[in-house]
C-alpha atoms as a PDB file:
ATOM      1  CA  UNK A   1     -23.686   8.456  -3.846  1.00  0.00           C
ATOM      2  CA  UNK A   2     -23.823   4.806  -2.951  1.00  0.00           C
ATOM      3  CA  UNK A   3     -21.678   3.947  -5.926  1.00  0.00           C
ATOM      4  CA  UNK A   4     -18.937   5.270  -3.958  1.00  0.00           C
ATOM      5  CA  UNK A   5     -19.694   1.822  -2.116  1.00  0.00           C
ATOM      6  CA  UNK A   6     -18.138   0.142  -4.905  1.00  0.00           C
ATOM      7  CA  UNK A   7     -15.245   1.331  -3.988  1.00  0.00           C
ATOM      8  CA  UNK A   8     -14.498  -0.694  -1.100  1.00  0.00           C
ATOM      9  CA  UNK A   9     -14.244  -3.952  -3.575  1.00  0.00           C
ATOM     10  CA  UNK A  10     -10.480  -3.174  -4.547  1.00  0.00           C
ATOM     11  CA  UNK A  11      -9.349  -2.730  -1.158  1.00  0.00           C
ATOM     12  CA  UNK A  12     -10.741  -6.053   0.163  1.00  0.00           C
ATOM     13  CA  UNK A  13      -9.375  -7.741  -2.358  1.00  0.00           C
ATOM     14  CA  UNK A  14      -6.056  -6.269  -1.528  1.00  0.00           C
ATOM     15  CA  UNK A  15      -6.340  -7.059   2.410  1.00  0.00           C
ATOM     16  CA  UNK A  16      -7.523 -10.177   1.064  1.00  0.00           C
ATOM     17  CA  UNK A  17      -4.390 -10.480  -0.843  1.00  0.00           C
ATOM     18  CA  UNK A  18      -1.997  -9.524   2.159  1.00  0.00           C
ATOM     19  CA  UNK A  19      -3.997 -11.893   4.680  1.00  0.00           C
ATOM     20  CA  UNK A  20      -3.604 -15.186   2.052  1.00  0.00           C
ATOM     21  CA  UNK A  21      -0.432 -14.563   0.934  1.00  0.00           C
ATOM     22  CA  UNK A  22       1.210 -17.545   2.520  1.00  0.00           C
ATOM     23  CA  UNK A  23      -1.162 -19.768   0.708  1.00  0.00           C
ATOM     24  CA  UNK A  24      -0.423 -17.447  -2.935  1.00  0.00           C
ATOM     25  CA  UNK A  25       2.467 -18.519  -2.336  1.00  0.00           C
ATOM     26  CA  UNK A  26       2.080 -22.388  -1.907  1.00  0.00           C
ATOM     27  CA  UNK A  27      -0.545 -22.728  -4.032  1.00  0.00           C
ATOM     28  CA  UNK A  28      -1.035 -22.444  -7.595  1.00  0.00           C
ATOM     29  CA  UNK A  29      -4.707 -22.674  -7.784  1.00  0.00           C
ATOM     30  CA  UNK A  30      -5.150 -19.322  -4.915  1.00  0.00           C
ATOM     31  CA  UNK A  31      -2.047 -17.663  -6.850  1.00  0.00           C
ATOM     32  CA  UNK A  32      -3.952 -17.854 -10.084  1.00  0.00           C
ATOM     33  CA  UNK A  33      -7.155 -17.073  -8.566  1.00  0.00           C
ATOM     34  CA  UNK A  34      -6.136 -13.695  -6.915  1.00  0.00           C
ATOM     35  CA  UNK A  35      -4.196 -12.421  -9.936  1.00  0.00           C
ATOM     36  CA  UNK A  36      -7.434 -12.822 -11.872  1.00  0.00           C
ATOM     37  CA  UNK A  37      -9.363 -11.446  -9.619  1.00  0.00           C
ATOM     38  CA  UNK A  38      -7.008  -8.610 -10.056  1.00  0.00           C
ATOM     39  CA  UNK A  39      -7.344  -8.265 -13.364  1.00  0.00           C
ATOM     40  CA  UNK A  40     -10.831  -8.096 -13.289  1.00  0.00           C
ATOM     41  CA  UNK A  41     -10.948  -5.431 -10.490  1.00  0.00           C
ATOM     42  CA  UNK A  42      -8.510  -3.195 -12.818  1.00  0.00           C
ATOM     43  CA  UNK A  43     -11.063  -3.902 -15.832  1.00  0.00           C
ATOM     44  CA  UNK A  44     -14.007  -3.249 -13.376  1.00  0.00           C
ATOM     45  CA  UNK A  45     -12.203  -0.113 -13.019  1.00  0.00           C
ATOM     46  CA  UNK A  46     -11.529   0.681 -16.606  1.00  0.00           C
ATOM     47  CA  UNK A  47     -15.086   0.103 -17.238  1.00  0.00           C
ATOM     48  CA  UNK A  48     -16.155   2.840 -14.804  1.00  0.00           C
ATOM     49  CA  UNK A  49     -13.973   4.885 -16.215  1.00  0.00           C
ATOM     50  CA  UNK A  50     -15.278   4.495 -20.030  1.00  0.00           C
ATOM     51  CA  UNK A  51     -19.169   4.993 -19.024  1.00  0.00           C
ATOM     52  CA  UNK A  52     -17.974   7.904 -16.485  1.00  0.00           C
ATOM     53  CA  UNK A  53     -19.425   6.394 -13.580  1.00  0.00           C
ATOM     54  CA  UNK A  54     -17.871   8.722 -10.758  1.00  0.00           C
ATOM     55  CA  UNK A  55     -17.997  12.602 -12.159  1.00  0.00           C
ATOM     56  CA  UNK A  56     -14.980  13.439 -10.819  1.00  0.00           C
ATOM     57  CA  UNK A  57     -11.292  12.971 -10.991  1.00  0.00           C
ATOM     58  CA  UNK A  58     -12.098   9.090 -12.982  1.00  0.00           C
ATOM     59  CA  UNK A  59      -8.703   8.578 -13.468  1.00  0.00           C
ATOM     60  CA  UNK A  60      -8.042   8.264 -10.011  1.00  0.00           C
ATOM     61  CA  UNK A  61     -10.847   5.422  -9.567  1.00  0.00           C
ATOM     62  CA  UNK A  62      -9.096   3.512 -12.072  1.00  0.00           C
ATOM     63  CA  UNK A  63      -5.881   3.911 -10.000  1.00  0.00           C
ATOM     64  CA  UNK A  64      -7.291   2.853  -6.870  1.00  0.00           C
ATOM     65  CA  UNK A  65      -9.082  -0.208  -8.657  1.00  0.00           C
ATOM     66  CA  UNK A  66      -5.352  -1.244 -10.081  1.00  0.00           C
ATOM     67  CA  UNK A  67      -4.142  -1.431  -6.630  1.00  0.00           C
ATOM     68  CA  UNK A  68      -4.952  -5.433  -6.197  1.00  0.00           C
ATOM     69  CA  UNK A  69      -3.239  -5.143  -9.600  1.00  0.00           C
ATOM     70  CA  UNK A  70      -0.088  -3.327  -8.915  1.00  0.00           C
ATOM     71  CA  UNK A  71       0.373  -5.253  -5.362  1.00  0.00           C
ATOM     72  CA  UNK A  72      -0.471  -8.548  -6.855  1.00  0.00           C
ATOM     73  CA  UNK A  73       1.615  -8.096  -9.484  1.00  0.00           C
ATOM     74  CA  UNK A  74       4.642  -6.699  -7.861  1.00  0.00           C
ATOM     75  CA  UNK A  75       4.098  -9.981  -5.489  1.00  0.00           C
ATOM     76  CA  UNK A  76       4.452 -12.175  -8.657  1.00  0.00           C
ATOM     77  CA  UNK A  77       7.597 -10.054  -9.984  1.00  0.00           C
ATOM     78  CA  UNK A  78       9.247 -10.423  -6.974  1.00  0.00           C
ATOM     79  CA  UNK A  79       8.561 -14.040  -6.180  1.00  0.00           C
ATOM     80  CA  UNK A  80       9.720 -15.052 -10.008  1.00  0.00           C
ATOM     81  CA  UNK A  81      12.681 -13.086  -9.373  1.00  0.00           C
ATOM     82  CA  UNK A  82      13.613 -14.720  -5.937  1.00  0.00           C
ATOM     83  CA  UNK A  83      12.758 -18.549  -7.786  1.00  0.00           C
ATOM     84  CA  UNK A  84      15.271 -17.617 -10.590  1.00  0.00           C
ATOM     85  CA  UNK A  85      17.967 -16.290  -7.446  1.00  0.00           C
ATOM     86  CA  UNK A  86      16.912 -18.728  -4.805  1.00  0.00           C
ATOM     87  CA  UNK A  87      15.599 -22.302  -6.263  1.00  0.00           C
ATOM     88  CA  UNK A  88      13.214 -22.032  -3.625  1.00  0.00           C
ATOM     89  CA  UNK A  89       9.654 -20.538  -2.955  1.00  0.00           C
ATOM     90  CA  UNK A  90       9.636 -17.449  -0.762  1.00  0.00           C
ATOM     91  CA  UNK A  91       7.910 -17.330   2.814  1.00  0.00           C
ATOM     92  CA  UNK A  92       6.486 -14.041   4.267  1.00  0.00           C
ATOM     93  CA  UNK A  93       7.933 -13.353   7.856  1.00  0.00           C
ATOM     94  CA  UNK A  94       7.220  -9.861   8.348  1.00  0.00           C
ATOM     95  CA  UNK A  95       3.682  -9.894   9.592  1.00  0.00           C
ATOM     96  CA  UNK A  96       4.238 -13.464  11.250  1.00  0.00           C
ATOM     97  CA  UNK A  97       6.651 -12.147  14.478  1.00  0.00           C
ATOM     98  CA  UNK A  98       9.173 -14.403  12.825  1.00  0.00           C
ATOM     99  CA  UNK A  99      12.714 -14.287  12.113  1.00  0.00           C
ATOM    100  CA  UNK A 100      15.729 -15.959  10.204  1.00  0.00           C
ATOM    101  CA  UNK A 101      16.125 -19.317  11.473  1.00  0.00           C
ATOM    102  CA  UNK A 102      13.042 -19.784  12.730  1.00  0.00           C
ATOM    103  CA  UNK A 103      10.366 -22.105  10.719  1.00  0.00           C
ATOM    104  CA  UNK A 104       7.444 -19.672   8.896  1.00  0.00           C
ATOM    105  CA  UNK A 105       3.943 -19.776   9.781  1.00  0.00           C
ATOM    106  CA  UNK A 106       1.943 -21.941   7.746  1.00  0.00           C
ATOM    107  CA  UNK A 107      -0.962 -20.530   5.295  1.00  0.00           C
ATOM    108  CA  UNK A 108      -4.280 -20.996   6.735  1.00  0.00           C
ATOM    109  CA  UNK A 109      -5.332 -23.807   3.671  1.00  0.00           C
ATOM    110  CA  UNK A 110      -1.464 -24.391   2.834  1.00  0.00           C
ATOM    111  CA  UNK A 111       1.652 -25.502   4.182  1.00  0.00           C
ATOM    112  CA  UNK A 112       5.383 -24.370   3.140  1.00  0.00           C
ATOM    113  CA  UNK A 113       7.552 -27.327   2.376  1.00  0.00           C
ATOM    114  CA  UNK A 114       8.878 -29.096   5.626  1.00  0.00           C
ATOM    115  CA  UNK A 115      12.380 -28.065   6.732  1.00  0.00           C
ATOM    116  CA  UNK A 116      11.608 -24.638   5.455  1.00  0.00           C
ATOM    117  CA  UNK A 117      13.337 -21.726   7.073  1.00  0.00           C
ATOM    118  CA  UNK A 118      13.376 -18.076   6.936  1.00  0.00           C
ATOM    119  CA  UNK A 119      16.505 -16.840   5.321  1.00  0.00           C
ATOM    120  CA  UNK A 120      17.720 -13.379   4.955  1.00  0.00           C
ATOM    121  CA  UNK A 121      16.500 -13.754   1.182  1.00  0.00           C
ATOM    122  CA  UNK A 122      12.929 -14.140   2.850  1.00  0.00           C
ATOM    123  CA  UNK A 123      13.385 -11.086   5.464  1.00  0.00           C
ATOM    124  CA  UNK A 124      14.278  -8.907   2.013  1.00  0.00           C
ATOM    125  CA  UNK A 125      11.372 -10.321   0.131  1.00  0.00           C
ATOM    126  CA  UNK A 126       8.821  -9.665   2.730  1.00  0.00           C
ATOM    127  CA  UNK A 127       9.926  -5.817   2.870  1.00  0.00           C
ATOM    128  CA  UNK A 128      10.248  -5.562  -0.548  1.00  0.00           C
ATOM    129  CA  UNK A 129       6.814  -6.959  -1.461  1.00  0.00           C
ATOM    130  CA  UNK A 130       5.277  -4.663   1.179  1.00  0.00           C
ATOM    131  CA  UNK A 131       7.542  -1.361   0.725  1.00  0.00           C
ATOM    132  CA  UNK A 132       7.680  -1.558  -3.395  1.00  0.00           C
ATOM    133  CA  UNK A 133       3.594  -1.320  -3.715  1.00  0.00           C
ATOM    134  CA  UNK A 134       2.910   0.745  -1.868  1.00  0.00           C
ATOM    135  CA  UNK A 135       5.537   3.599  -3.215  1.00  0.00           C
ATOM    136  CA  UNK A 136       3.965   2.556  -6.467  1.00  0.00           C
ATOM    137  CA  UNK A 137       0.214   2.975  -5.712  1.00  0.00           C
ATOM    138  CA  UNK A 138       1.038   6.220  -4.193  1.00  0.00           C
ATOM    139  CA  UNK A 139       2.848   7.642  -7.019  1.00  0.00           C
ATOM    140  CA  UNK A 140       0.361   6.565  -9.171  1.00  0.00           C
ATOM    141  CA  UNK A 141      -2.464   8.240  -7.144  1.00  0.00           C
ATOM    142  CA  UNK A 142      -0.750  11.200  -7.188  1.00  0.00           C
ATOM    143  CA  UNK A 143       0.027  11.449 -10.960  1.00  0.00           C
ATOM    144  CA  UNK A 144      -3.840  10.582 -11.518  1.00  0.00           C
ATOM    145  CA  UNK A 145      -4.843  13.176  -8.824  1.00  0.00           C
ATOM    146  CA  UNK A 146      -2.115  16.128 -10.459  1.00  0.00           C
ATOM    147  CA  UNK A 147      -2.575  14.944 -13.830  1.00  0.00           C
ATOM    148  CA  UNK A 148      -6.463  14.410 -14.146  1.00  0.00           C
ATOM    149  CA  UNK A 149      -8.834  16.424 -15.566  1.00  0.00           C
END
């Protein structure tokens, strides 16, 4: 039963993920460290899987250990996508109370360059890396959860 516990370790990450992601995004060195702590959560996951650590419905474990995964990467997707658009790094403005035209809230170990604004490029970012992973983490729970043995 108290592997269950274990459980918990993909979510934090996650919230961990949402609550730094000003400084993912001004910072190679916490960008790089979250999306490998990703990947190790979704191996983690796959690993549980292999020796059949929970008895039943595995798959879905595995899902729910990708979702650091799936919203990490969906962050970087997006954020390479508005760099090719944009020239510019992204800011995150939905959780800050800010809006376009005003500056964005710093990261808690990282700053975003100075003269920074939110633009409507930002306000669509934001949503989109919040909306996008979430519709995929459900639809993959539910595949796992239909599909599973």
């Amino acid at each position: 039963m108290y592997i269950y516990w274990l459980c918990l370790l993909p979510f934090i990450l996650w919230f961990l993920g949402i609550f730094f992601a000003a400084d993912r995004l001004n910072s190679t060195k916490a960008r790089v460290l979250f999306d490998l702590a990703g990947v190790l959560c979704f191996l983690l996951g796959v690993v549980l899987y292999w020796y059949r650590v929970f008895p039943s419905k595995p798959e879905f474990f595995v899902a729910a250990f990708a979702v650091p995964l799936i919203f990490l990467g969906s962050f970087e997707l997006l954020r390479l996508i508005y760099e090719k658009v944009r020239h510019e790094t992204p800011c995150i403005n939905v959780r800050s109370g800010r809006w376009i035209g005003d500056r964005p809230v710093d990261g808690f170990f990282t700053q975003y360059p100075p003269g920074k604004v939110i633009s409507w490029a930002d306000v669509l970012f934001g949503i989109s890396q919040m909306l996008i992973p979430m519709v995929i983490t459900m639809a993959v729970f539910i595949i796992t959860l239909v599909a599973g043995s």
